[in-house]
C-alpha atoms as a PDB file:
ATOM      1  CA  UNK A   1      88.307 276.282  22.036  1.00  0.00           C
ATOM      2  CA  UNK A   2      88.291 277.397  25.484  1.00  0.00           C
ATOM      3  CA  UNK A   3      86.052 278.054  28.084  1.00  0.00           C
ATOM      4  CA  UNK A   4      86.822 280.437  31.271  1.00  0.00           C
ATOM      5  CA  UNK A   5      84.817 281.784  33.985  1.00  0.00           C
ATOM      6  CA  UNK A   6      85.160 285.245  35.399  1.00  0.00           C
ATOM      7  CA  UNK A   7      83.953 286.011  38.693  1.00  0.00           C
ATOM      8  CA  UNK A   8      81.523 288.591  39.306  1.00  0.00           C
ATOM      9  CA  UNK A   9      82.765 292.184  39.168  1.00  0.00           C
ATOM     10  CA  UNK A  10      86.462 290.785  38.667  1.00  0.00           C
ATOM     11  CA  UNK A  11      89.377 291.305  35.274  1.00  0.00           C
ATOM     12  CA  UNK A  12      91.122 288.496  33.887  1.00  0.00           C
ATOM     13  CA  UNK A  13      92.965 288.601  30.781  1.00  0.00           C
ATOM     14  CA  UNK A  14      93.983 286.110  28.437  1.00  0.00           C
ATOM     15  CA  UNK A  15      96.502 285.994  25.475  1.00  0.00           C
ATOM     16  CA  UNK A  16      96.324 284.177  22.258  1.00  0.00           C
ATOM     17  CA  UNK A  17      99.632 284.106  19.935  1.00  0.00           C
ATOM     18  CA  UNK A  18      99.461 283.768  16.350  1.00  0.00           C
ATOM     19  CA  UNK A  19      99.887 285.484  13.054  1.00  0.00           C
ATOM     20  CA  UNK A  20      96.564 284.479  11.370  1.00  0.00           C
ATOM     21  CA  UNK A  21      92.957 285.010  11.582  1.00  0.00           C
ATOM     22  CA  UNK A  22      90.974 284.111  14.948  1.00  0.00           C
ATOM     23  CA  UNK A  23      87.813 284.966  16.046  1.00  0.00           C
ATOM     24  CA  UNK A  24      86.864 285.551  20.004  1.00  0.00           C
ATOM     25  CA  UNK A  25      83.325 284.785  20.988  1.00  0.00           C
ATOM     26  CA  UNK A  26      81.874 285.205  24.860  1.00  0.00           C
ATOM     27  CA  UNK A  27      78.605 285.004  26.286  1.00  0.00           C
ATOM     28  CA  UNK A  28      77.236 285.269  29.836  1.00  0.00           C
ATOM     29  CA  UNK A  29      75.761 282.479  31.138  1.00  0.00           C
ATOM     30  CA  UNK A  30      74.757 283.325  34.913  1.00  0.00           C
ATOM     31  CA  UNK A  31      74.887 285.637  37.518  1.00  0.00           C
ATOM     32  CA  UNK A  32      75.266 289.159  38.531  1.00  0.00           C
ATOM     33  CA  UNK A  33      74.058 292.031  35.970  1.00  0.00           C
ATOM     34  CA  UNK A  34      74.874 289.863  32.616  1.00  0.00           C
ATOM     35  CA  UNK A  35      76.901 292.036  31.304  1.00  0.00           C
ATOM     36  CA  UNK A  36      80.692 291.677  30.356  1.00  0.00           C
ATOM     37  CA  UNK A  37      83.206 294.258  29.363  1.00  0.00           C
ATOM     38  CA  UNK A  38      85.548 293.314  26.590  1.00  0.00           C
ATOM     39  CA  UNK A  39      88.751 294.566  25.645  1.00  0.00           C
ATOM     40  CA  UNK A  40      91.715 293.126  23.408  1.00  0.00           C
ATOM     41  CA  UNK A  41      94.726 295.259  22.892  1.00  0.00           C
ATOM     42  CA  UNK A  42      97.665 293.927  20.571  1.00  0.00           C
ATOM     43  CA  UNK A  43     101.396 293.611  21.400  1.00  0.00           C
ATOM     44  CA  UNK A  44     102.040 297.384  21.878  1.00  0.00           C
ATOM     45  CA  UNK A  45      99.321 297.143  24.666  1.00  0.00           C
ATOM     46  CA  UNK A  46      96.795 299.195  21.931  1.00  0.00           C
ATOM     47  CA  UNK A  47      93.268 298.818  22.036  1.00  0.00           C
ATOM     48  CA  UNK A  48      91.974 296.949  19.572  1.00  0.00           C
ATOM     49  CA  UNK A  49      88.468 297.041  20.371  1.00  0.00           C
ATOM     50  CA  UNK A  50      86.270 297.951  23.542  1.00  0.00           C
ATOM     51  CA  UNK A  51      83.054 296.630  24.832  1.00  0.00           C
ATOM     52  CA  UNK A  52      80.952 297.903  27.243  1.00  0.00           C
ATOM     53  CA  UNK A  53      78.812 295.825  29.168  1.00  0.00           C
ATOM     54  CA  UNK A  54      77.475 292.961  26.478  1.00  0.00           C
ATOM     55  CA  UNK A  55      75.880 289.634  27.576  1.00  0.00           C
ATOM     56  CA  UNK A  56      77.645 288.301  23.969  1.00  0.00           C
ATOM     57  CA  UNK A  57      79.842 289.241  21.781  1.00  0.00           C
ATOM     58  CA  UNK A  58      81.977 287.689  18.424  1.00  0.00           C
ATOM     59  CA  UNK A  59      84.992 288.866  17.153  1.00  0.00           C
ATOM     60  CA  UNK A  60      86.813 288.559  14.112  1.00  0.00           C
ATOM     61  CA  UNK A  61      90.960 289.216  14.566  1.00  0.00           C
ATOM     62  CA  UNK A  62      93.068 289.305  11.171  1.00  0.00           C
ATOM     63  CA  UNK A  63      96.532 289.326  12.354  1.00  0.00           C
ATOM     64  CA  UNK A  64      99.536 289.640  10.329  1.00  0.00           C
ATOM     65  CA  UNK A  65     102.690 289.663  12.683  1.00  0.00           C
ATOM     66  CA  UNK A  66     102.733 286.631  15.222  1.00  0.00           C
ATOM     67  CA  UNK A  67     102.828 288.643  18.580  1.00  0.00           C
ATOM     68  CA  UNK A  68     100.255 288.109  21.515  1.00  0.00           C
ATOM     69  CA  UNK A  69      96.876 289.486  21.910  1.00  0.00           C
ATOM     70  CA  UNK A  70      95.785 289.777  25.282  1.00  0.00           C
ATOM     71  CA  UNK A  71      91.738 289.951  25.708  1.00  0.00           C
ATOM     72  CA  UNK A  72      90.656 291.186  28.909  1.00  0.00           C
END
């Protein structure tokens, strides 16, 4: 488990390598408009999934190659 905080109004991505299931979970704790956008794209750089402007959000990933996922 992880936890990260992201600045107000600012991207960071992450990446997570594997080839099996994973889920991704955020919520917004504080500040500014509560709201998050979410994106994860696979290895290729293709979305996976988009989120607009969420205070949580849960994820299920079922991989089946090991290559990164980056979640933005």
């Amino acid at each position: 488990m992880y936890t990260v905080i992201v600045p107000a109004g600012k991207t960071e991505c992450y990446y997570h390598v594997t080839n099996e299931t994973f889920h991704f979970e955020y919520t917004v704790e504080g500040g500014g408009a509560l709201d998050i956008r979410f994106e994860a794209f696979d290895h290729k750089e293709e979305s996976l999934i988009k989120v607009d402007k969420n205070t949580t959000g849960y994820h299920l990933f079922k991989m089946t190659e090991m290559a990164p996922t980056k979640f933005c």
